[in-house]
Protein backbone atom coordinates (compact mmCIF):
# COMPACT_ATOMS: atom_id res chain seq x y z
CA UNK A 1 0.00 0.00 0.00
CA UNK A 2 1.44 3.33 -1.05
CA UNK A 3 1.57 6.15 1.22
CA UNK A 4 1.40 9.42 0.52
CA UNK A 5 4.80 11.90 0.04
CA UNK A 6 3.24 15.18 0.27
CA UNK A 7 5.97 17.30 1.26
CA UNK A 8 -16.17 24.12 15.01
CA UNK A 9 -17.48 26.74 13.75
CA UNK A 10 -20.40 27.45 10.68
CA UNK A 11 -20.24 30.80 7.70
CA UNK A 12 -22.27 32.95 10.22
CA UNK A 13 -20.78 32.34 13.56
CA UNK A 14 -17.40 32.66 11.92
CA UNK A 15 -18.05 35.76 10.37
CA UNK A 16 -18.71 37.37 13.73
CA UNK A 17 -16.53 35.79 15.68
CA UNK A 18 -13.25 37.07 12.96
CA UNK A 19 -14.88 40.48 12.76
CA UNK A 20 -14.74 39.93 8.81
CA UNK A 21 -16.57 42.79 6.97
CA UNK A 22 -19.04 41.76 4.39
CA UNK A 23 -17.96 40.85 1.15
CA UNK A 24 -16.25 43.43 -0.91
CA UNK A 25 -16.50 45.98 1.48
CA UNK A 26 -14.55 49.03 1.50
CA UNK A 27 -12.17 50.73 3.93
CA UNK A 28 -13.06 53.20 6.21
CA UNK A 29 -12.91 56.93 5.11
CA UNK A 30 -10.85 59.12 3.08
CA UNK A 31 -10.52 60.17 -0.75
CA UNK A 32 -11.45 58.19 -3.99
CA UNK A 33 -9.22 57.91 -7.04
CA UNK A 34 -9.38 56.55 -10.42
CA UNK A 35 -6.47 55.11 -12.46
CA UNK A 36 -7.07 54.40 -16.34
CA UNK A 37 -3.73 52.48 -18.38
CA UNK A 38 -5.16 55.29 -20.25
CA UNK A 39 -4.81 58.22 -18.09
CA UNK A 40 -2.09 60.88 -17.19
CA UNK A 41 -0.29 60.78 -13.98
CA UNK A 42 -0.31 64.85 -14.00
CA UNK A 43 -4.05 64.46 -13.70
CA UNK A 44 -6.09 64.82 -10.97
CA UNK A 45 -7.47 60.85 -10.80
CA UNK A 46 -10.66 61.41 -11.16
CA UNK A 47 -13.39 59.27 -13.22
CA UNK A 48 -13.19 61.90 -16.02
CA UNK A 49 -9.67 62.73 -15.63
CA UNK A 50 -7.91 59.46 -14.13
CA UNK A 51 -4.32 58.63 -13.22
CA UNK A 52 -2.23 56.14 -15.32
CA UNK A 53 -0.21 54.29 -12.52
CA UNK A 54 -1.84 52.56 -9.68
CA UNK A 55 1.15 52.33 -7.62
CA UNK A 56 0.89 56.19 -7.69
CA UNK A 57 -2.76 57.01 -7.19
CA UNK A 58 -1.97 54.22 -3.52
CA UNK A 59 0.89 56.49 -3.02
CA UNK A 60 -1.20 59.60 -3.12
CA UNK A 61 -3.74 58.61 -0.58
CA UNK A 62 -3.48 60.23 2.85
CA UNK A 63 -3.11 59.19 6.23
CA UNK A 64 -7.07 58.57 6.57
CA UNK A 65 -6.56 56.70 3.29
CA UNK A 66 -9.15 56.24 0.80
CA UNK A 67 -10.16 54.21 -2.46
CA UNK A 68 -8.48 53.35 -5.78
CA UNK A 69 -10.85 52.31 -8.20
CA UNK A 70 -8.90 50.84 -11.53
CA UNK A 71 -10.74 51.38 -14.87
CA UNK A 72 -10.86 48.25 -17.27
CA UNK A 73 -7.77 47.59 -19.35
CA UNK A 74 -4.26 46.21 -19.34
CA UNK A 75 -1.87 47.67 -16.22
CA UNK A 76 1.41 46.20 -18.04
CA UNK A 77 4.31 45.89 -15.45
CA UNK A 78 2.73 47.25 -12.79
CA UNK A 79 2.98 46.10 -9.29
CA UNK A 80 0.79 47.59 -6.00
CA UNK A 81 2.76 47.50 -3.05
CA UNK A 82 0.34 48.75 0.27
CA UNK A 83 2.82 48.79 2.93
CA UNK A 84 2.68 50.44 6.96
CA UNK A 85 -0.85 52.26 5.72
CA UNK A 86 -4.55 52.07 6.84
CA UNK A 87 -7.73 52.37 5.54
CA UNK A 88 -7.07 51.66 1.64
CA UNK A 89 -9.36 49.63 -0.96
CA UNK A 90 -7.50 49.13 -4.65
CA UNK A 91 -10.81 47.71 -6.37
CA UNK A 92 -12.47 47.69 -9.89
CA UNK A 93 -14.60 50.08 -11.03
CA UNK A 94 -17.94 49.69 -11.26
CA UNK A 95 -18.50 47.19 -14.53
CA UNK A 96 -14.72 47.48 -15.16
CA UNK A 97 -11.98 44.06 -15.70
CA UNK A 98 -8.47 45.84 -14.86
CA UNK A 99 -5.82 43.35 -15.77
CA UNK A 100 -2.53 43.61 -13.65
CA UNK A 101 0.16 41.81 -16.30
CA UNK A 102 3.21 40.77 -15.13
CA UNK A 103 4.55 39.97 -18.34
CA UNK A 104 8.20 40.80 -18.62
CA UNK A 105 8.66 42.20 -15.24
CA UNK A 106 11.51 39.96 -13.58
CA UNK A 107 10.53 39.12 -9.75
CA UNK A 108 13.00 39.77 -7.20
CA UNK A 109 14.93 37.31 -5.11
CA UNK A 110 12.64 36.27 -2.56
CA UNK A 111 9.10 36.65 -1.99
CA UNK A 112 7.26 39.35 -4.24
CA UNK A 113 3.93 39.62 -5.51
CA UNK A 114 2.17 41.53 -8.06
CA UNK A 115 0.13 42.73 -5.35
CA UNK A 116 1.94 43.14 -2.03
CA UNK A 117 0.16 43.90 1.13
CA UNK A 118 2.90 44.40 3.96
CA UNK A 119 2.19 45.56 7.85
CA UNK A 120 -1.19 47.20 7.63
CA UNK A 121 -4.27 47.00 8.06
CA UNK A 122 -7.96 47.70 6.82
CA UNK A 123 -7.07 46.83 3.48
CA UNK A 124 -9.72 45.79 0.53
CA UNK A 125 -8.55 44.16 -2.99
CA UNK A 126 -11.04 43.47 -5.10
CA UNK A 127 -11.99 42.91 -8.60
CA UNK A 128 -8.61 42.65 -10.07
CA UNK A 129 -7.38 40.31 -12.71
CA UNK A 130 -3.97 38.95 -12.11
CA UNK A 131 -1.60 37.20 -14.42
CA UNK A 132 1.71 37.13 -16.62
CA UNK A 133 4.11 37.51 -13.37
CA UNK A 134 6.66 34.25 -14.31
CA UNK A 135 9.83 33.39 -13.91
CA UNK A 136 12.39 30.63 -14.27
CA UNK A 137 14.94 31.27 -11.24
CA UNK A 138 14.71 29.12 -8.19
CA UNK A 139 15.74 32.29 -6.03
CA UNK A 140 12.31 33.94 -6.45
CA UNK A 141 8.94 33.37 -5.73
CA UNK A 142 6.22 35.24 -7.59
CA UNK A 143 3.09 36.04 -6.42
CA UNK A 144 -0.30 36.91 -7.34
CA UNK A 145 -1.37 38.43 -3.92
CA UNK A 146 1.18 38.54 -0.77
CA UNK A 147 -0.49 39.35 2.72
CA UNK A 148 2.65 39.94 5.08
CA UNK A 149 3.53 40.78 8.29
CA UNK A 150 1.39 41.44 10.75
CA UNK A 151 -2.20 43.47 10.58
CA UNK A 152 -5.55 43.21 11.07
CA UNK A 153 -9.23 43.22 8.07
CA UNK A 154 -7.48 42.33 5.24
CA UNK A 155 -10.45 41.26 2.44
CA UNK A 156 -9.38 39.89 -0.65
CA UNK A 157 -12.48 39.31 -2.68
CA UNK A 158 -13.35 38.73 -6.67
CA UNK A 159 -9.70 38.66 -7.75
CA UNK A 160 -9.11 36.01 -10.57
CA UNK A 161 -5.10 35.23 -10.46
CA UNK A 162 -4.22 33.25 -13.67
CA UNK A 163 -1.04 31.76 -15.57
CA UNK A 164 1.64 32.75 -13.60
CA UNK A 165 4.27 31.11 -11.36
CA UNK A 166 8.08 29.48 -11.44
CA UNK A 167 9.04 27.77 -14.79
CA UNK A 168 11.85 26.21 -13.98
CA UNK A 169 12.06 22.64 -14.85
CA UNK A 170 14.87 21.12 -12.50
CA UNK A 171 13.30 17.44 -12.11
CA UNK A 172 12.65 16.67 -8.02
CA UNK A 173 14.04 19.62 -6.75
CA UNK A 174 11.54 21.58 -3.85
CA UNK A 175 13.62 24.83 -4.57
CA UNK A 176 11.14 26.27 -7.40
CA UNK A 177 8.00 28.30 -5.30
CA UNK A 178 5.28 29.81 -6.01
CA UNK A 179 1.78 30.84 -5.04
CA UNK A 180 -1.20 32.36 -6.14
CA UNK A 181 -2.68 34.17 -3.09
CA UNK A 182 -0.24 33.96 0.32
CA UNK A 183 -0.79 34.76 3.62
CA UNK A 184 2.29 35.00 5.68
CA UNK A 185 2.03 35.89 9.20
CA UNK A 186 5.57 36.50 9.85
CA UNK A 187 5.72 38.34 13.46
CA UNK A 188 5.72 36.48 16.69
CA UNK A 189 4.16 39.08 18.68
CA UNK A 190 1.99 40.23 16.41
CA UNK A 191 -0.99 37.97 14.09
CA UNK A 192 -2.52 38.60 11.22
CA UNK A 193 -5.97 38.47 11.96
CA UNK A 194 -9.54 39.46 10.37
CA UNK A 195 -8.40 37.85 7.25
CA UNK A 196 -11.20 37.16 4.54
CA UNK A 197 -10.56 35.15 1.34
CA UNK A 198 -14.09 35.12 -0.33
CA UNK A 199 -15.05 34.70 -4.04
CA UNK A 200 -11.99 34.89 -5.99
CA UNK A 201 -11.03 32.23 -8.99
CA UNK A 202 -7.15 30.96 -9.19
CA UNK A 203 -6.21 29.00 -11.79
CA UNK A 204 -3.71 27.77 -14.17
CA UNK A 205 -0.91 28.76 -11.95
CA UNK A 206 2.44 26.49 -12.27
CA UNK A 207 3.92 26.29 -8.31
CA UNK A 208 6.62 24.00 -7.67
CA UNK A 209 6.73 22.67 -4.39
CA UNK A 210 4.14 25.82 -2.72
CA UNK A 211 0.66 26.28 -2.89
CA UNK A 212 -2.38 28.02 -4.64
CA UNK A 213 -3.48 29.38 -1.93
CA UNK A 214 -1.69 29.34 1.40
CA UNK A 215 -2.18 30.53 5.49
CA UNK A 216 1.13 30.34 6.97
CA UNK A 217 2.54 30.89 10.25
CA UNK A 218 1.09 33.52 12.72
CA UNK A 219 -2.43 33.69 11.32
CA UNK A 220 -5.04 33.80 13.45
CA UNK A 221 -8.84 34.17 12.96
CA UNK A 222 -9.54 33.71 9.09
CA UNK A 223 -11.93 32.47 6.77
CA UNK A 224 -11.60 31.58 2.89
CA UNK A 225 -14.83 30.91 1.20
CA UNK A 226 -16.59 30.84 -1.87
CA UNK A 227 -13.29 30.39 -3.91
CA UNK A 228 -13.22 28.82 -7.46
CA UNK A 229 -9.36 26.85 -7.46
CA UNK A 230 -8.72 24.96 -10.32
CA UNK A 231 -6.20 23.73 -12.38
CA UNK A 232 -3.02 23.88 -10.88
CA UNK A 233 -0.08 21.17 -10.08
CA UNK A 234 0.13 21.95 -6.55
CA UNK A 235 -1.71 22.43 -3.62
CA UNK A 236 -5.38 24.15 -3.81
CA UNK A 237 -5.77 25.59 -0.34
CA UNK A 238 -3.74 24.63 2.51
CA UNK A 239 -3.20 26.17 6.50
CA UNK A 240 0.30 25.75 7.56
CA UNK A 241 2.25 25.24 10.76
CA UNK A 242 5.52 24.82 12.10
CA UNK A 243 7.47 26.16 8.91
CA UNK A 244 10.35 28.73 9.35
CA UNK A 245 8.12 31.36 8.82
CA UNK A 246 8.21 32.53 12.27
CA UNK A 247 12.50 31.13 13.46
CA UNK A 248 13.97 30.67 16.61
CA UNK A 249 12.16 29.82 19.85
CA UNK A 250 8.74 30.20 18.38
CA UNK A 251 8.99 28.30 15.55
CA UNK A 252 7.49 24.97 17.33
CA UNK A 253 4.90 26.95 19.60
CA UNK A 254 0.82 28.20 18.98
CA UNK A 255 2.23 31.55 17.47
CA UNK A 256 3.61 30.31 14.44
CA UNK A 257 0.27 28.37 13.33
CA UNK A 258 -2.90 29.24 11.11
CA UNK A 259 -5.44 28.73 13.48
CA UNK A 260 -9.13 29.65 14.19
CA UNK A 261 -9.99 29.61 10.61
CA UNK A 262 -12.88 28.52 8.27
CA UNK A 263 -12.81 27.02 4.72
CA UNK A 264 -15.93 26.70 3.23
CA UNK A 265 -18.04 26.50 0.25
CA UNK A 266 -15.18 26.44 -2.00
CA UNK A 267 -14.55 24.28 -5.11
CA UNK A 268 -11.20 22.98 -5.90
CA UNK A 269 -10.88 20.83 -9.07
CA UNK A 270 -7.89 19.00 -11.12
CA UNK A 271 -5.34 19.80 -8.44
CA UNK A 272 -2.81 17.25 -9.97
CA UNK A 273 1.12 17.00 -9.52
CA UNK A 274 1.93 14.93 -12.20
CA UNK A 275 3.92 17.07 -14.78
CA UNK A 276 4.73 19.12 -11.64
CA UNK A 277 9.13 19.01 -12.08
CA UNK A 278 8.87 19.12 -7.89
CA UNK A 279 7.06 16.18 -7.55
CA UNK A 280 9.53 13.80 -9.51
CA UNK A 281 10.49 10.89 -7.75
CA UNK A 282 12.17 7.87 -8.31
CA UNK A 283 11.51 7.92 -12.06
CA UNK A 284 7.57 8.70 -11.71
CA UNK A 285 5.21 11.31 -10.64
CA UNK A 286 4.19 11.89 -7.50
CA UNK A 287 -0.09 11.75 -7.34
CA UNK A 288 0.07 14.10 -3.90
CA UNK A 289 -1.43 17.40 -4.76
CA UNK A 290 -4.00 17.36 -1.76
CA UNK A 291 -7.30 19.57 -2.62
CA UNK A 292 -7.35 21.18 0.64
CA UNK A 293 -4.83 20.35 3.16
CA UNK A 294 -3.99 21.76 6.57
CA UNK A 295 -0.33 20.93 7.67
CA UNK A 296 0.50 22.36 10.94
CA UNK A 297 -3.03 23.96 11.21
CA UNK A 298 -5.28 24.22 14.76
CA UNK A 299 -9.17 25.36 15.33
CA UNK A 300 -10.21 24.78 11.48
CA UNK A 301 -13.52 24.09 9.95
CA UNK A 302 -13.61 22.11 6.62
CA UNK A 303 -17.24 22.87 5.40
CA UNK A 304 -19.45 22.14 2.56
CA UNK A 305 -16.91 22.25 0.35
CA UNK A 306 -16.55 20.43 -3.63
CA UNK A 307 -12.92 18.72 -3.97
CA UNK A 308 -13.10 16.96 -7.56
CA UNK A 309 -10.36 15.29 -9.80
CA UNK A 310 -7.49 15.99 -7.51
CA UNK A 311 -4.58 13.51 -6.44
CA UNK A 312 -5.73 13.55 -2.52
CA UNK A 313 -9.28 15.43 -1.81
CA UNK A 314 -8.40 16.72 1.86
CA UNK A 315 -5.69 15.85 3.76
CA UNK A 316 -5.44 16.14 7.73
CA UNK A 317 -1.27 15.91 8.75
CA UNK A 318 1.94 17.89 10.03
CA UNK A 319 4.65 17.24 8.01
CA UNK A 320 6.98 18.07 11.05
CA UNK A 321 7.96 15.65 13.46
CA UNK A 322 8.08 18.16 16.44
CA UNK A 323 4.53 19.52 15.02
CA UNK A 324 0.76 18.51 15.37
CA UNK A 325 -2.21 19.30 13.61
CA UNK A 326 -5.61 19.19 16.16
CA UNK A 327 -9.19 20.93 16.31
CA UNK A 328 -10.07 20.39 12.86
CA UNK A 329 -13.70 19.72 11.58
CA UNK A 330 -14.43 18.02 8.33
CA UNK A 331 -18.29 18.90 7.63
CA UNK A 332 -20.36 17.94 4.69
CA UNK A 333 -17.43 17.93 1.86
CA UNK A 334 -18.14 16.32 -1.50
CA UNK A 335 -15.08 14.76 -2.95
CA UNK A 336 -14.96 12.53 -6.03
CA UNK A 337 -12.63 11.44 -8.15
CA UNK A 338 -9.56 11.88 -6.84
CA UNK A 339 -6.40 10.12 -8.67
CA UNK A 340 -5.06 9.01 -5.29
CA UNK A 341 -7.43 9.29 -2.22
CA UNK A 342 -10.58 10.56 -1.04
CA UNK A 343 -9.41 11.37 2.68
CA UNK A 344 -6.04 11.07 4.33
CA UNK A 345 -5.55 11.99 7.93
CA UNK A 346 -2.14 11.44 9.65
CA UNK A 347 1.42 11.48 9.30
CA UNK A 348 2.62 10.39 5.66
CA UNK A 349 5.60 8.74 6.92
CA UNK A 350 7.13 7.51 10.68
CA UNK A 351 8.92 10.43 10.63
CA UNK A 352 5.97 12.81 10.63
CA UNK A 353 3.71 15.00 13.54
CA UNK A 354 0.39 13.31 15.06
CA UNK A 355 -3.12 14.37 13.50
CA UNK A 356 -5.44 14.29 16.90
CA UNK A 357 -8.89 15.91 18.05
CA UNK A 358 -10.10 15.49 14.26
CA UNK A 359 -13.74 15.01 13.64
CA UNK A 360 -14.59 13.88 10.34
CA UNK A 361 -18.79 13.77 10.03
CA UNK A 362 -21.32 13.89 7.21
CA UNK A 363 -18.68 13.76 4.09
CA UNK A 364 -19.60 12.41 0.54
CA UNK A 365 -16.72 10.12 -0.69
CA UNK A 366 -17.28 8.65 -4.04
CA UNK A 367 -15.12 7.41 -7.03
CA UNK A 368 -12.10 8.34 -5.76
CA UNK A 369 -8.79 6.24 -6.85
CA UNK A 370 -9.12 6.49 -10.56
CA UNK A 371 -5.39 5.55 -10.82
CA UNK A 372 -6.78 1.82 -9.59
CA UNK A 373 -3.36 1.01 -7.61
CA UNK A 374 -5.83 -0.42 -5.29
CA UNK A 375 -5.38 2.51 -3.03
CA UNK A 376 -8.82 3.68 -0.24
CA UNK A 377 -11.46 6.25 -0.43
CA UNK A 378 -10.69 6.69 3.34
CA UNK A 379 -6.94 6.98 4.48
CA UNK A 380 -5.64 6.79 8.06
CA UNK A 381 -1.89 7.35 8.36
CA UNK A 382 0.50 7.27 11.13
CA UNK A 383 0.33 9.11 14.26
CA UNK A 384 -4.03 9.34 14.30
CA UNK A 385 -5.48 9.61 17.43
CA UNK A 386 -8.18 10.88 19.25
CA UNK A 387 -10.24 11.13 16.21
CA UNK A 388 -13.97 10.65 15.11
CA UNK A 389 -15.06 9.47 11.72
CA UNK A 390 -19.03 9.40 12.03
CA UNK A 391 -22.08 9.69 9.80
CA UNK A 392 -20.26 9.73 6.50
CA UNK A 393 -20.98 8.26 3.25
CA UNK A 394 -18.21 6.31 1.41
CA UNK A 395 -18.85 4.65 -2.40
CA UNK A 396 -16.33 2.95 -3.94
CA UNK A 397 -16.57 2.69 -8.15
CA UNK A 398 -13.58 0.09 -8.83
CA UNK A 399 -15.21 -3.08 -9.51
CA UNK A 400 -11.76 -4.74 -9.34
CA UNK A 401 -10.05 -2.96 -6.18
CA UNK A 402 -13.19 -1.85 -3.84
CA UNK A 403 -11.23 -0.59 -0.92
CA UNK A 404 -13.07 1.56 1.09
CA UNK A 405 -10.93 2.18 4.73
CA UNK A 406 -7.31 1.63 4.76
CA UNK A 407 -5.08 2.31 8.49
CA UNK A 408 -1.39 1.57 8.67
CA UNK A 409 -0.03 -0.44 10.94
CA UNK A 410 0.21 1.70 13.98
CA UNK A 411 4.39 2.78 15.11
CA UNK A 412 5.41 4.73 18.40
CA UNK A 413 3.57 5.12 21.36
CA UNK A 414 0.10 3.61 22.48
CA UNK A 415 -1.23 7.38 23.01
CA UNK A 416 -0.35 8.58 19.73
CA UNK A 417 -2.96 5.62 18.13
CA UNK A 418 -5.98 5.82 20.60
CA UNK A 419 -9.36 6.54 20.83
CA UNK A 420 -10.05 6.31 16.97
CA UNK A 421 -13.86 5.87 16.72
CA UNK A 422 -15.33 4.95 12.92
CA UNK A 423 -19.31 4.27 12.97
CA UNK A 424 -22.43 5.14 11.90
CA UNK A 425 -21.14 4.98 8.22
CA UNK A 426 -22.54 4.29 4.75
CA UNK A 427 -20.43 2.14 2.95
CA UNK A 428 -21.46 0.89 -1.12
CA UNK A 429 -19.36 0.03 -3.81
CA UNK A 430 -20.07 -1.93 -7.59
CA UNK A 431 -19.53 -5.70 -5.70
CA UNK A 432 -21.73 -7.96 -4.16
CA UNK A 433 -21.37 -7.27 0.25
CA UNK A 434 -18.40 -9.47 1.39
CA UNK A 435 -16.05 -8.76 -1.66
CA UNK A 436 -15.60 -4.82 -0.51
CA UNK A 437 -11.97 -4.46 0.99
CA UNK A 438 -10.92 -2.97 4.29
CA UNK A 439 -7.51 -2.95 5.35
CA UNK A 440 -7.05 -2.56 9.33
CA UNK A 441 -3.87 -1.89 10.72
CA UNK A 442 -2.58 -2.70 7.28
CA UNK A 443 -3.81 -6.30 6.94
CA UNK A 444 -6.74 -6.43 4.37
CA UNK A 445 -10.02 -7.40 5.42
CA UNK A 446 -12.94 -8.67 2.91
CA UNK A 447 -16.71 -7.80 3.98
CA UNK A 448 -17.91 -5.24 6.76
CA UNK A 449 -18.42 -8.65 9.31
CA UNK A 450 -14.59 -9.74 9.00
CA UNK A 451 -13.73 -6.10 9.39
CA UNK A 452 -15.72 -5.14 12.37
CA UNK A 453 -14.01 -8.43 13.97
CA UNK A 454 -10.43 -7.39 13.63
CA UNK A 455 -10.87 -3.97 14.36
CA UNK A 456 -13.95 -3.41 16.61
CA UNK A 457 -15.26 -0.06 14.12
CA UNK A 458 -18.17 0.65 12.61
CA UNK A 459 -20.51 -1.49 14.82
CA UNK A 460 -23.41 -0.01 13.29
CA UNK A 461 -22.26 0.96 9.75
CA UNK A 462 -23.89 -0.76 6.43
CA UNK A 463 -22.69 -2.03 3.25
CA UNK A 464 -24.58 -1.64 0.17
CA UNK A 465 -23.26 -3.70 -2.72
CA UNK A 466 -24.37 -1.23 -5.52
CA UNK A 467 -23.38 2.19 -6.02
């Protein structure tokens, strides 16, 4: 059995509890200017009479700050950079599509995005097309939207970030990055918090060994909903811990975690690392794009959310040995048709951080494991404890390899593999009941009787023998 390599709250209560602004809200106060590609920079930015550089119009904004509203058209080579202000919104205006193109600029060494918020807070982007920002140089990392810093209300809403991302083609190295929105809390003392992801569409974005859409490190009190991720070879939406985003002493503590967050209502589709230069191992692909993955992450809610034709739907690990990933709900997700694996929760390897306190309830699994290497809809890993997997409903549509629950054999301590509950399930699948596979503790087990024997689960679960 392969494993994989991959380097509770609801929408309403969340909102309140983040203090997120409704959607596409605007900062508080100040002045209103427009930018045009068309416009003169000697002008006075109005809708009659706009500016021609946005970086400018930002620039000109006061201490009380204000609004830039882009007209429609191409912004060629032109970067917003919002950093130590207040109160701004950079948005479309009304009925506009302002493209920000990348094309040709050359990213810096490091982290830079095509739009950079840095440090501040009460900050709106919405409405903006982003694309073209590419390069081939493992020393840089472009980026549609950077968050960074510290801050608090930062809403990024209706942006659509396309083709863009690190070209370079070194077969299995992890040292090409890139991302299409990033949120990097990067102060110990100070989160970013507030944080609202809602309605914008990523997509055809080429990211080495990072992520579409990424929460890392001292984030706390987020939500990203409503988002339309799809075709990319790495990662669709992930909430990391335990990186060196935050060094030294608080690397390995609760400051350097995204935390008390929400994803929901999103759809991620064809999330798939083969082709991905990263992800080449061993003379073959690695299938281990996850959908949605939190790595590190504490306090999440995975809601009513669509995962389709990815390598792994959600995933549930730390990837750090010294790490953990806990408090995480997994609520009424659809996922089908995943290359790999419906579900995986745990530790991909021995040498991985414990998945505990998950609860995993009223999920749709179905079809998943089109690469038919015999592989589950339902994954448990190493290190999995603590953890309840109730009320869901798992179809299998291999005819030949029905596997429906597969748990390694458990390593290290008794604590780190206790208290795993699986019941009240719905289990169906193309064979006749008794052929259906289960694998428990890494032995295989034919039928739902011969399973509930070995491994004392799903006591009151059913098998249906058609799909």
């Amino acid at each position: 059995m392969p494993t994989i390599r991959r380097v509770a709250v609801i929408v309403t209560v969340a909102a309140v509890v983040l203090g997120l602004s409704v959607t596409g809200a605007e900062a508080k106060g100040g002045s209103a200017l427009y930018v045009s590609p068309h416009g003169s920079d000697t002008a006075e930015g109005t809708a009659r009479h706009p500016l021609r550089t946005p970086q400018l119009a930002v620039d000109r904004l006061g201490s009380r700050g204000g609004t830039v509203r882009l007209l429609g058209g191409r912004y060629a080579r032109q970067r917003i950079v919002i950093e130590d202000r207040a109160h701004i919104t950079v948005r479309a205006a009304a009925g506009a599509v302002p493209v920000l193109d990348g094309a040709g600029l050359a990213p810096a060494d490091g982290q830079s995005g095509m739009i950079e918020v840095r440090d501040s807070s009460d900050i709106t982007v919405s409405g903006l097309t982003v694309t073209g920002y590419r390069t081939s140089l493992v020393s840089a990392v472009p980026i549609g939207i950077l968050v960074i810093g510290s801050g608090r209300s930062i809403r990024l809403s209706g942006n659509h970030v396309h083709h863009l991302g690190n070209d370079n083609g070194t077969l299995g190295s992890f040292d090409m990055n890139a991302h299409g929105i990033a949120v990097f809390g990067t102060r110990a003392a100070r989160p970013l918090t507030g944080i609202s992801i809602t309605g914008n569409e990523l997509d055809h974005l080429v990211l080495g060994a990072s992520e579409t859409l990424v929460l890392n490190g001292n984030v706390d009190g987020w939500a990203v909903t409503h988002n339309d991720i799809h075709d990319n070879n790495n990662i669709g939406i992930d909430a990391i811990g335990f990186e060196p985003t935050i060094g030294g002493a608080a690397r390995f503590t609760e400051v350097n975690r995204a935390r008390n967050g929400l994803i929901a209502h999103n759809r991620v589709s064809r999330i798939i690392s083969e082709g991905n230069p990263a992800y080449w191992e061993d003379g073959s692909w690695c299938n281990c794009a996850d959908g949605i993955y939190v790595d590190g992450g504490t306090a999440i809610t995975i809601a009513d959310n669509r995962v389709d034709a990815s390598d792994i739907g959600i995933e549930v690990a730390s990837e750090w040995r010294q790490g953990r990933t806990n408090a995480i709900a997994v609520t009424n997700n659809t996922v089908t048709g995943s290359r790999y694996t419906g579900l995986a929760i745990g530790g991909y390897d021995q040498d991985r951080g414990e998945a505990y306190d998950v609860v995993v309830t009223g999920n749709l699994l179905r079809g998943n494991n089109t690469l038919n290497d015999g592989s589950p809809e339902m994954l448990l890993q190493y290190y999995v404890h603590d953890t309840t997997i109730r009320h869901n409903t798992v179809i299998s549509a291999n005819a030949d390899q029905a596997v429906l629950v597969y748990r390694n054999a458990p390593v290290g301590g008794a604590a780190k593999n206790a208290h795993l509950v699986l019941d009240d399930n719905t289990y169906r699948g193309p064979v006749p009941a008794g052929q259906e596979s289960y694998f428990w503790n890494g032995v295989e087990q034919r039928g739902l009787p011969a399973y509930r024997a070995v491994s004392g689960q799903d006591r009151r679960s059913t098998y249906n023998g058609r799909r």
